[in-house]
PDB file of N, CA and C in Angstrom:
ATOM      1  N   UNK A   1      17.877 -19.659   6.049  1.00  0.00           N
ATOM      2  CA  UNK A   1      16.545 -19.085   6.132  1.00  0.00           C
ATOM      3  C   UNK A   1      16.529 -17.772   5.350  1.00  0.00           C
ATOM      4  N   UNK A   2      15.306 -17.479   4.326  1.00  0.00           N
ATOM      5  CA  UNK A   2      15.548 -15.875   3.921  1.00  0.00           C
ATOM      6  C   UNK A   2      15.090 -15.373   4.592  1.00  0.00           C
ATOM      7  N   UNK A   3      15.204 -14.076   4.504  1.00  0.00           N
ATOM      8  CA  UNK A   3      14.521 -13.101   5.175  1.00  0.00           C
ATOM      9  C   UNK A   3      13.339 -12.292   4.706  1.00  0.00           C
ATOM     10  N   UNK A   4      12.423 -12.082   5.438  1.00  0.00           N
ATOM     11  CA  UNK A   4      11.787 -11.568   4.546  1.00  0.00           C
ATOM     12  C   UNK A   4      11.527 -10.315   4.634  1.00  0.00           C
ATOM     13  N   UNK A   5      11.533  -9.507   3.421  1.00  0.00           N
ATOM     14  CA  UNK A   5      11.631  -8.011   3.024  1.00  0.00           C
ATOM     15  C   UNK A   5      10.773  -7.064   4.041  1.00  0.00           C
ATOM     16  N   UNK A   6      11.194  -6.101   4.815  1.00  0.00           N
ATOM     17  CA  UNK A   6      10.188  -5.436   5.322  1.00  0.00           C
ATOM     18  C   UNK A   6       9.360  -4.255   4.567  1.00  0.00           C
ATOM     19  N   UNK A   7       8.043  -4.580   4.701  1.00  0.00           N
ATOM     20  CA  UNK A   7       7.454  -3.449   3.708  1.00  0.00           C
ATOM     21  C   UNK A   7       7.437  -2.192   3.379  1.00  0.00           C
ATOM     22  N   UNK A   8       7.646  -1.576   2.258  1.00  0.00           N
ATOM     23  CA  UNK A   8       8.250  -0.352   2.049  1.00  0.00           C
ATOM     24  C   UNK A   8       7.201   0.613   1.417  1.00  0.00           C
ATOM     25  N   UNK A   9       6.158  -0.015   1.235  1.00  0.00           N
ATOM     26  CA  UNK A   9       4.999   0.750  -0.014  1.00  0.00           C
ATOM     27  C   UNK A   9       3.771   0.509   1.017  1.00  0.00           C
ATOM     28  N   UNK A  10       3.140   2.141   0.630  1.00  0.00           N
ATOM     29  CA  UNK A  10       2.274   2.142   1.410  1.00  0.00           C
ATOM     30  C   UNK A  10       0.788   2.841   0.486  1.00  0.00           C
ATOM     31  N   UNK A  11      -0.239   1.424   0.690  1.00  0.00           N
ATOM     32  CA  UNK A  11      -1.344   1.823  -0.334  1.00  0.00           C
ATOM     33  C   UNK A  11      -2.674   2.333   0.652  1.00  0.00           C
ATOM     34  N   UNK A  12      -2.884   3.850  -0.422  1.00  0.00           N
ATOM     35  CA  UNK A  12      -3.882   4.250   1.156  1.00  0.00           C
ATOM     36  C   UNK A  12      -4.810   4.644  -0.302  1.00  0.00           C
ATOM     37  N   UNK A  13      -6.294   3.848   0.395  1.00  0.00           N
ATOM     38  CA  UNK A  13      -7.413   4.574   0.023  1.00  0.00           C
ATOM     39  C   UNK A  13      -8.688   4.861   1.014  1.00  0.00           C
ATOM     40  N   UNK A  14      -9.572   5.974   0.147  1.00  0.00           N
ATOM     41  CA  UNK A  14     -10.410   6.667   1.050  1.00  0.00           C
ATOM     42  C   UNK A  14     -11.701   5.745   1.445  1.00  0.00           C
ATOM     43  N   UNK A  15     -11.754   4.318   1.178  1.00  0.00           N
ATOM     44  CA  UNK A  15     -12.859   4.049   1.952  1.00  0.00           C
ATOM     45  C   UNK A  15     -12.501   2.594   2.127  1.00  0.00           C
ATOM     46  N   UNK A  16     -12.829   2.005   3.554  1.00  0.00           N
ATOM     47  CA  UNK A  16     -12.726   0.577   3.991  1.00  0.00           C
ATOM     48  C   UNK A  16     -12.916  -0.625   2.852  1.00  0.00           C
ATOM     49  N   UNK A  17     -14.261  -0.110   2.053  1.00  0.00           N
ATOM     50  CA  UNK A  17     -15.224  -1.208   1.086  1.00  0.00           C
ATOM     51  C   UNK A  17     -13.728  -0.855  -0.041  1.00  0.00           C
ATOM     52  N   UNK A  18     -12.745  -0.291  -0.338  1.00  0.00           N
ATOM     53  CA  UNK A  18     -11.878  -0.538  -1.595  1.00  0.00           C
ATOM     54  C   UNK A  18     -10.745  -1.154  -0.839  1.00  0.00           C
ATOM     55  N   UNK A  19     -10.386  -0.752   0.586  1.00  0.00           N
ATOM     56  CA  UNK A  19      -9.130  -1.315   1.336  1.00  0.00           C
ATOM     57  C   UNK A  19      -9.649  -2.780   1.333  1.00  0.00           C
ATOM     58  N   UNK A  20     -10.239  -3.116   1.511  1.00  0.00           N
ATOM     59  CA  UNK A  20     -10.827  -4.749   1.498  1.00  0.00           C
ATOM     60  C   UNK A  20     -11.080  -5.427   0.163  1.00  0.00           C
ATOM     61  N   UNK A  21     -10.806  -4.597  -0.553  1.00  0.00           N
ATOM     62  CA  UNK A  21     -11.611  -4.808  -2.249  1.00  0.00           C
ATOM     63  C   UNK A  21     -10.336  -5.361  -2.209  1.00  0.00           C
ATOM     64  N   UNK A  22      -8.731  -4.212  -2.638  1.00  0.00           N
ATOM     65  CA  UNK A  22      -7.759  -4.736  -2.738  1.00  0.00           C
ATOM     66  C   UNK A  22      -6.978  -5.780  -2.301  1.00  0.00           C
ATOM     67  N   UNK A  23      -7.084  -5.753  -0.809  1.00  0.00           N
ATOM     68  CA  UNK A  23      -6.650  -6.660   0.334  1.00  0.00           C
ATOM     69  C   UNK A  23      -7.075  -8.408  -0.345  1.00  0.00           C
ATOM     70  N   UNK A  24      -8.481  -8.382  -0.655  1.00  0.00           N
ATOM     71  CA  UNK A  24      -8.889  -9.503  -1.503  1.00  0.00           C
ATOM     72  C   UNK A  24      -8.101  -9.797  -3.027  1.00  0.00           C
ATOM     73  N   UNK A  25      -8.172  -8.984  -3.728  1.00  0.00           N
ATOM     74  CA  UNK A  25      -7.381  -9.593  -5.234  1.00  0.00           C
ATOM     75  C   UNK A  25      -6.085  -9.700  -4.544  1.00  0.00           C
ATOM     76  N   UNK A  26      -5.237  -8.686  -3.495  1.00  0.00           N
ATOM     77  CA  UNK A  26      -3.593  -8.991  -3.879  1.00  0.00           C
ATOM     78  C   UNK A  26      -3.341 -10.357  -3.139  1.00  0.00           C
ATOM     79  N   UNK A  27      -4.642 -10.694  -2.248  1.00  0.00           N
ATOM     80  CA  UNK A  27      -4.194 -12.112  -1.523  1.00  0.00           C
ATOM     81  C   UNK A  27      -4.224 -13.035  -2.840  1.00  0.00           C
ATOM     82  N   UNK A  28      -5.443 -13.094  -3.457  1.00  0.00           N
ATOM     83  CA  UNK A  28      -5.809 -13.956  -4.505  1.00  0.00           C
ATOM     84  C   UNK A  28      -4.888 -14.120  -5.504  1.00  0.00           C
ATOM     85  N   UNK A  29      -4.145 -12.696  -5.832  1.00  0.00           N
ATOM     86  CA  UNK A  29      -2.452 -13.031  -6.475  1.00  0.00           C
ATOM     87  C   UNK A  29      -1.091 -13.024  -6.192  1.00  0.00           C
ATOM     88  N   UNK A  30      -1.328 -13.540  -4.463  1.00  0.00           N
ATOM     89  CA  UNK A  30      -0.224 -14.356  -3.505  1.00  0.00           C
ATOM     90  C   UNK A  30       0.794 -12.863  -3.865  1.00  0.00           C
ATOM     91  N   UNK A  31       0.885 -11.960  -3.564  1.00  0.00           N
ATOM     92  CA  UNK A  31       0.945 -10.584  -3.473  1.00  0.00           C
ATOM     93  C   UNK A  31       1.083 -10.682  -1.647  1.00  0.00           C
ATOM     94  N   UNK A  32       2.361 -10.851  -1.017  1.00  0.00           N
ATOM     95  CA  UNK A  32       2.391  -9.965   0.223  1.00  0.00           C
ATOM     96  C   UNK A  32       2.187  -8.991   1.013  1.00  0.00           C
ATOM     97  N   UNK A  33       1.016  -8.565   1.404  1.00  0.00           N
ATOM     98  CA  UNK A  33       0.517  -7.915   2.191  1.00  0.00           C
ATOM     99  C   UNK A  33      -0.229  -7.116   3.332  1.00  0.00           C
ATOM    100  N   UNK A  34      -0.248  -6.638   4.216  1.00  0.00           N
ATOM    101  CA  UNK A  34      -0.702  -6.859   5.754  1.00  0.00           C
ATOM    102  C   UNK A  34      -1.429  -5.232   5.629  1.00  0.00           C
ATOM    103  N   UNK A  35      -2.738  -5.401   6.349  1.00  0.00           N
ATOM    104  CA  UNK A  35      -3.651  -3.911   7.129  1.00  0.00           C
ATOM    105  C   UNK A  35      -2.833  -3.549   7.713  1.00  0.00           C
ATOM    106  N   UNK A  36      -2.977  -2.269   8.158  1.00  0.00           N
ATOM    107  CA  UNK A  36      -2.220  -1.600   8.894  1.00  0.00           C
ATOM    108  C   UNK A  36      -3.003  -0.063   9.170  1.00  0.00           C
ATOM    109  N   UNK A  37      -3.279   0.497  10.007  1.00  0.00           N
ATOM    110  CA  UNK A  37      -3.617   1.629  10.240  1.00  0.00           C
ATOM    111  C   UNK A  37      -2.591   2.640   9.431  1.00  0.00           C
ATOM    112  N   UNK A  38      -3.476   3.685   8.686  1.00  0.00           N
ATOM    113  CA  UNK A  38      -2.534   4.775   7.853  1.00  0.00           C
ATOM    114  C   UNK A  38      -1.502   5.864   8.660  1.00  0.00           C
ATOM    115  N   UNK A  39      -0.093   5.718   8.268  1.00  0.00           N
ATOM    116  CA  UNK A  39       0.547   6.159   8.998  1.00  0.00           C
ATOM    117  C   UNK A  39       0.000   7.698   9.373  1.00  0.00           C
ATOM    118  N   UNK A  40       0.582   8.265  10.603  1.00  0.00           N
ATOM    119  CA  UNK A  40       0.218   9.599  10.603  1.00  0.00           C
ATOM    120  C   UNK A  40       0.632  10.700   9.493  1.00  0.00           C
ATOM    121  N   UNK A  41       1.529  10.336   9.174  1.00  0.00           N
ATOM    122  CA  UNK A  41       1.859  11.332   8.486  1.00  0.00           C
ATOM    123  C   UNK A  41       1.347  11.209   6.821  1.00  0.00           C
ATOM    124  N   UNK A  42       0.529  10.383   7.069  1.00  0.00           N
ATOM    125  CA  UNK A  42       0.016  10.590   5.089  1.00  0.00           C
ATOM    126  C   UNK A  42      -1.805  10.562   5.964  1.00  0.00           C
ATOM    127  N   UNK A  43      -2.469  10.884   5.123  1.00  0.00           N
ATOM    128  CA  UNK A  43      -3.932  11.042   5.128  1.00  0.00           C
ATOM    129  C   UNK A  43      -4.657  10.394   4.718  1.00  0.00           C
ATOM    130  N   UNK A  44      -5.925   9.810   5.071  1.00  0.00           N
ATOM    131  CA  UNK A  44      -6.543   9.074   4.636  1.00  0.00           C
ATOM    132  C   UNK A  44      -7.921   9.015   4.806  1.00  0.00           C
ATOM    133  N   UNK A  45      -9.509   8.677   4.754  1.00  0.00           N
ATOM    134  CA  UNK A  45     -10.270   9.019   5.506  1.00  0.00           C
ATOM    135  C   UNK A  45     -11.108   8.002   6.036  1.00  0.00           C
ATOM    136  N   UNK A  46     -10.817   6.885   5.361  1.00  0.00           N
ATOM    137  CA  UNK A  46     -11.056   5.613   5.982  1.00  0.00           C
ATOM    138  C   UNK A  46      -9.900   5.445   7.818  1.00  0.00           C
ATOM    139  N   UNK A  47      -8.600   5.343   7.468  1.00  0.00           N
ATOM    140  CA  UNK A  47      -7.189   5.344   8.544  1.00  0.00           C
ATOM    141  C   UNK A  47      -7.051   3.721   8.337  1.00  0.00           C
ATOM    142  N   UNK A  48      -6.892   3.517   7.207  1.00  0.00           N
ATOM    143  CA  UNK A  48      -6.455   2.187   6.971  1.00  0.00           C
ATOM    144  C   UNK A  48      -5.775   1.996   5.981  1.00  0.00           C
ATOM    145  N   UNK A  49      -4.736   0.753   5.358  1.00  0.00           N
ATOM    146  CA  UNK A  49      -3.650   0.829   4.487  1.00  0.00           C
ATOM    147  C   UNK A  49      -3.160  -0.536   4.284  1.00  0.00           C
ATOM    148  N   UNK A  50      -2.673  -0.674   3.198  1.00  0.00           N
ATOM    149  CA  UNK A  50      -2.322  -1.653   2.946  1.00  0.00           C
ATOM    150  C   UNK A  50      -0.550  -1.442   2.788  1.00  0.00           C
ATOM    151  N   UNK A  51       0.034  -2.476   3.391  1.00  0.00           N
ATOM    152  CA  UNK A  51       1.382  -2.195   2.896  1.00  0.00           C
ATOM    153  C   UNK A  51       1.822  -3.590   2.465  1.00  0.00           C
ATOM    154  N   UNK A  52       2.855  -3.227   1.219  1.00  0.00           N
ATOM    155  CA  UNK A  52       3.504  -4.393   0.727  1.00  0.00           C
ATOM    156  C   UNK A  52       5.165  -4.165   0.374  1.00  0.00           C
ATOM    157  N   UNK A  53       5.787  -4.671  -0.757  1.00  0.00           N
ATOM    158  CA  UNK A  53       7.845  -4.337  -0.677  1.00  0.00           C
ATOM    159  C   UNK A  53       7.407  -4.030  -2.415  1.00  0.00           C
ATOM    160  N   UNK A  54       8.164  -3.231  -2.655  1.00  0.00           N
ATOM    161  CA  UNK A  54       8.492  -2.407  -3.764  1.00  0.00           C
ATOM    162  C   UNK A  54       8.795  -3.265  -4.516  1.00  0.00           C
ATOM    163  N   UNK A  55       9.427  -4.097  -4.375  1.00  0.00           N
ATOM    164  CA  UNK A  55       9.345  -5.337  -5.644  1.00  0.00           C
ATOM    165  C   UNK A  55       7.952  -6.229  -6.245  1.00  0.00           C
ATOM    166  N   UNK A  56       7.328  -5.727  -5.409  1.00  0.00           N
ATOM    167  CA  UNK A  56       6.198  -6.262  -6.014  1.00  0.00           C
ATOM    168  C   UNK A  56       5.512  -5.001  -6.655  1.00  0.00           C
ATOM    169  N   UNK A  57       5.872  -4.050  -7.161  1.00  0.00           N
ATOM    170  CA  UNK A  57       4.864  -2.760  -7.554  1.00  0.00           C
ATOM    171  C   UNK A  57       4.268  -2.979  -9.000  1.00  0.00           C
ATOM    172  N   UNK A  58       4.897  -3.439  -9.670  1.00  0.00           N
ATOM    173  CA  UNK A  58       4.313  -4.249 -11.180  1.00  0.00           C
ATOM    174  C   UNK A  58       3.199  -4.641 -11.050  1.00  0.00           C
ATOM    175  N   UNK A  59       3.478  -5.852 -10.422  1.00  0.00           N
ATOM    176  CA  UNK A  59       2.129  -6.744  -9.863  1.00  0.00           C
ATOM    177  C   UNK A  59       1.364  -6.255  -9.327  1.00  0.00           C
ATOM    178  N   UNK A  60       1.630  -5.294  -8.314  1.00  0.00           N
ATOM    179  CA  UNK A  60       0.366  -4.657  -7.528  1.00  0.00           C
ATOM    180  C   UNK A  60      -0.147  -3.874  -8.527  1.00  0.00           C
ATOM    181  N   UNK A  61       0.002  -3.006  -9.350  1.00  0.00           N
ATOM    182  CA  UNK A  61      -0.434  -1.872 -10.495  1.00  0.00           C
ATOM    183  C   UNK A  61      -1.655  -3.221 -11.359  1.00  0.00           C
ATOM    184  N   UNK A  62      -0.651  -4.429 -11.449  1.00  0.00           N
ATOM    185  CA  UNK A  62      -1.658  -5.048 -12.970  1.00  0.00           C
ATOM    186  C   UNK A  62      -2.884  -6.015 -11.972  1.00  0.00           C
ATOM    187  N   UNK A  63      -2.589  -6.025 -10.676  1.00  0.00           N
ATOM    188  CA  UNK A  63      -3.566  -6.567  -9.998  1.00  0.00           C
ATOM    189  C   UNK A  63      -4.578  -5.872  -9.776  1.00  0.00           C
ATOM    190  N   UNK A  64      -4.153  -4.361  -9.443  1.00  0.00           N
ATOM    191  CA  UNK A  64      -5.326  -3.645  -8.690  1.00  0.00           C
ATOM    192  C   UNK A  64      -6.167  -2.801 -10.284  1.00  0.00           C
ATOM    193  N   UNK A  65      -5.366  -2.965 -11.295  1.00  0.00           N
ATOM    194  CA  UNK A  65      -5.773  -2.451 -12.769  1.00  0.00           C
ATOM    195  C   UNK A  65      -7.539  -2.804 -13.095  1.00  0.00           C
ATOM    196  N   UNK A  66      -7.593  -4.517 -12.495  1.00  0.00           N
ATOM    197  CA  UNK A  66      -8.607  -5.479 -12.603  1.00  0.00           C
ATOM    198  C   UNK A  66      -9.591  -4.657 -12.255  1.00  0.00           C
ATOM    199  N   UNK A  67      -9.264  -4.049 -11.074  1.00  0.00           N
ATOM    200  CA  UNK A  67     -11.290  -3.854  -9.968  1.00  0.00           C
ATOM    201  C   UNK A  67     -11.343  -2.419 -10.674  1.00  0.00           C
ATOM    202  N   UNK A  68     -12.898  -1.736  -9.961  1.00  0.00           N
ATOM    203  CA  UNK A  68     -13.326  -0.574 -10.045  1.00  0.00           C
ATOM    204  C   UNK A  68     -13.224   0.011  -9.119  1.00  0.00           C
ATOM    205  N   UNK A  69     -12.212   0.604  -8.585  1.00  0.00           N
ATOM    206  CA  UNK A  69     -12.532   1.465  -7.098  1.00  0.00           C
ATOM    207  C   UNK A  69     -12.670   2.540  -7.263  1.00  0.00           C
ATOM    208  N   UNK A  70     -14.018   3.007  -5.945  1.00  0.00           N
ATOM    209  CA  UNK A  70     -14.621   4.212  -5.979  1.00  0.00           C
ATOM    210  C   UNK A  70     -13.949   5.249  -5.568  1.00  0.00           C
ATOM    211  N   UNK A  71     -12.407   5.694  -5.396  1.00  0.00           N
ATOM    212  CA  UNK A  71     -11.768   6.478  -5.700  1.00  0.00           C
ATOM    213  C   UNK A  71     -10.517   6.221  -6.235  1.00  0.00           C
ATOM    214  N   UNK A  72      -9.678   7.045  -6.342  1.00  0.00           N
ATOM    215  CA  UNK A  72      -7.939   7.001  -6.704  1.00  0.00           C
ATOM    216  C   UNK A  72      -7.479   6.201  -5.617  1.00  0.00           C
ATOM    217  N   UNK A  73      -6.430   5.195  -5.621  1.00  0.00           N
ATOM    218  CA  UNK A  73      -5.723   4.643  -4.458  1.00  0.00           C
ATOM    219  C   UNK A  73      -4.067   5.058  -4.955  1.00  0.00           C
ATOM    220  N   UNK A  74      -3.517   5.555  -3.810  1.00  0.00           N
ATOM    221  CA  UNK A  74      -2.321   5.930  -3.633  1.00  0.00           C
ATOM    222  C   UNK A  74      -1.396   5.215  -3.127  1.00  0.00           C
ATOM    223  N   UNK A  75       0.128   5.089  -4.221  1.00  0.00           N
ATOM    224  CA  UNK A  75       0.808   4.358  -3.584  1.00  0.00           C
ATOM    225  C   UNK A  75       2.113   5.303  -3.283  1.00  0.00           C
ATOM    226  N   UNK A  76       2.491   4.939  -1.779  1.00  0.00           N
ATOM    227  CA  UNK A  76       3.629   5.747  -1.326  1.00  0.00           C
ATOM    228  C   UNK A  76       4.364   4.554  -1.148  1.00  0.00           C
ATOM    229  N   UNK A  77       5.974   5.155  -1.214  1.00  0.00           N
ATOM    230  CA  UNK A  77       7.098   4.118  -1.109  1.00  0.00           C
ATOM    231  C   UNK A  77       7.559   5.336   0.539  1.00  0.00           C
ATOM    232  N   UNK A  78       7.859   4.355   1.462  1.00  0.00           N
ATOM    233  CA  UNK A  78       8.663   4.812   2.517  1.00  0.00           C
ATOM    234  C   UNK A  78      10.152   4.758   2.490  1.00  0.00           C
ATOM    235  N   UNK A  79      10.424   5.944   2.476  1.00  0.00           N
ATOM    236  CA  UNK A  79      12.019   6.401   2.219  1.00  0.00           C
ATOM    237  C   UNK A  79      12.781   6.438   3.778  1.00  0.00           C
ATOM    238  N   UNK A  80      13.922   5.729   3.960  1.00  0.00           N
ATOM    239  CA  UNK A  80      14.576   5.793   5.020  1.00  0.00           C
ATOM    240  C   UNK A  80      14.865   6.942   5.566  1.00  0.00           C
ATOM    241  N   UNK A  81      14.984   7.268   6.787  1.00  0.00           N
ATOM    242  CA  UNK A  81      15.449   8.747   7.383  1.00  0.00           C
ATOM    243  C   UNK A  81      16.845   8.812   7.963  1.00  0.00           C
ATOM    244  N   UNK A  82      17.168   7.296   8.603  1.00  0.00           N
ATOM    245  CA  UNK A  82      18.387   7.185   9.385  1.00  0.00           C
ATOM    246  C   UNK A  82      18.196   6.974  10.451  1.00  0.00           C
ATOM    247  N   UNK A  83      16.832   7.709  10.703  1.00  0.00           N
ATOM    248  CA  UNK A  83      16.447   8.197  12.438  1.00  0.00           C
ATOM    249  C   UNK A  83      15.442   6.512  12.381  1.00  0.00           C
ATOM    250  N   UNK A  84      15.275   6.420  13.513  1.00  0.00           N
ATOM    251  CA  UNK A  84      13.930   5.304  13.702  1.00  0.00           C
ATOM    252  C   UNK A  84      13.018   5.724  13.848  1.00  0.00           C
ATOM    253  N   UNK A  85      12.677   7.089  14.250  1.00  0.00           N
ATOM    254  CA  UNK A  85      11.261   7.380  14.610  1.00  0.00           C
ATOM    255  C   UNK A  85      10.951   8.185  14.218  1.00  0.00           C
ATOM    256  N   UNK A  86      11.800   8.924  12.508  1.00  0.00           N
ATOM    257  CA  UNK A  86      11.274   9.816  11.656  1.00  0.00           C
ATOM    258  C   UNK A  86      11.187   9.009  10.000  1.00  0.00           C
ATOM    259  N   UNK A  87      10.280   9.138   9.624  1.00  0.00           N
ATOM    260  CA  UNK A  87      10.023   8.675   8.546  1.00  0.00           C
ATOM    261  C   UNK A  87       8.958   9.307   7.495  1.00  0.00           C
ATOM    262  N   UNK A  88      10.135   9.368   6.323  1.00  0.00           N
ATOM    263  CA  UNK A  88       9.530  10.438   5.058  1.00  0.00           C
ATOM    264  C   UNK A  88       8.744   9.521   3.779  1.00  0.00           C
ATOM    265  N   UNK A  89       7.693   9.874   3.113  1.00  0.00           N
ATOM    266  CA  UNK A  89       7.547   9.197   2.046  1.00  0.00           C
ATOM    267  C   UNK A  89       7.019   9.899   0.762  1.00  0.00           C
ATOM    268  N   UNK A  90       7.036   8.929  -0.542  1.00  0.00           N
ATOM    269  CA  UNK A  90       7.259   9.656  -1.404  1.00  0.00           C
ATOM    270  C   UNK A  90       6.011   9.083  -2.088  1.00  0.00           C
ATOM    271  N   UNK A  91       5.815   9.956  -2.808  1.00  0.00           N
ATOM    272  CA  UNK A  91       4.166   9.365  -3.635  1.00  0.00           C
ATOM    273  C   UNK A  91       4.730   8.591  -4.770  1.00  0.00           C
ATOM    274  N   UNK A  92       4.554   7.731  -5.341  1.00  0.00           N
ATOM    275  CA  UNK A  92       5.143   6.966  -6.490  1.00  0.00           C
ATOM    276  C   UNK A  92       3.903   7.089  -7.914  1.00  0.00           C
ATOM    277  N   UNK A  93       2.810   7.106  -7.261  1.00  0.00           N
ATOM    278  CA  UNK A  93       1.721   6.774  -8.448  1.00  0.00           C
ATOM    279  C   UNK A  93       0.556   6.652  -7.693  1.00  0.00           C
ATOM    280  N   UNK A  94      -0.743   7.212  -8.553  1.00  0.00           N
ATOM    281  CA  UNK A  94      -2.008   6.926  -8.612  1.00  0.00           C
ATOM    282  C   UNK A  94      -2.464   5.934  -9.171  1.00  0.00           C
ATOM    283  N   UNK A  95      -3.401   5.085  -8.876  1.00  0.00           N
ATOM    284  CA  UNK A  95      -4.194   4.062  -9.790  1.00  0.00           C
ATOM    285  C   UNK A  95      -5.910   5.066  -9.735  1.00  0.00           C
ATOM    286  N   UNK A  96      -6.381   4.744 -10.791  1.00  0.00           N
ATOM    287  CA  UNK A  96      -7.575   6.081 -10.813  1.00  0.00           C
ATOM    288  C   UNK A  96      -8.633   4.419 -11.658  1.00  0.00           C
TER     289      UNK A  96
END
């Protein structure tokens, strides 16, 4: 059986109507990815997020390239801490 990757990238934008925009194309290009409320520790003003695994970040960039969203969407990669219940992340890129 494989396993499958737990998600490491975390895509946060500021309004529901683009979290759903995306959520739609990355299904449509079989792109792994699940809602998720925005972690506390990053900001958001919708509080919603998309997360997917860092191996797919290519694809997610030339997927989400397609639409017009009405702001910047941010992608953070979640960096291990060691701890389980501290967790740091790192901004990787804007899509504008």
């Amino acid at each position: 059986m494989t396993e499958i990757p737990r998600p490491d990238l975390f895509l946060i934008f500021h309004s529901i109507h683009n979290v759903m925009l995306a959520e739609e194309l990355l299904n449509d290009a079989d792109i792994r990815i699940e809602m998720v409320p925005v972690p506390r520790e990053l900001s958001s003003d919708c509080g919603m997020s998309l997360t997917s695994c860092r191996h797919d970040l290519e694809r997610i960039k030339t997927t989400l390239a397609k639409a017009s969203f009405t702001s910047p969407v941010m992608i953070y990669e979640l960096k291990p801490t060691g701890a389980q219940t501290d967790r740091s992340f790192n901004l990787l890129l804007t899509l504008k």
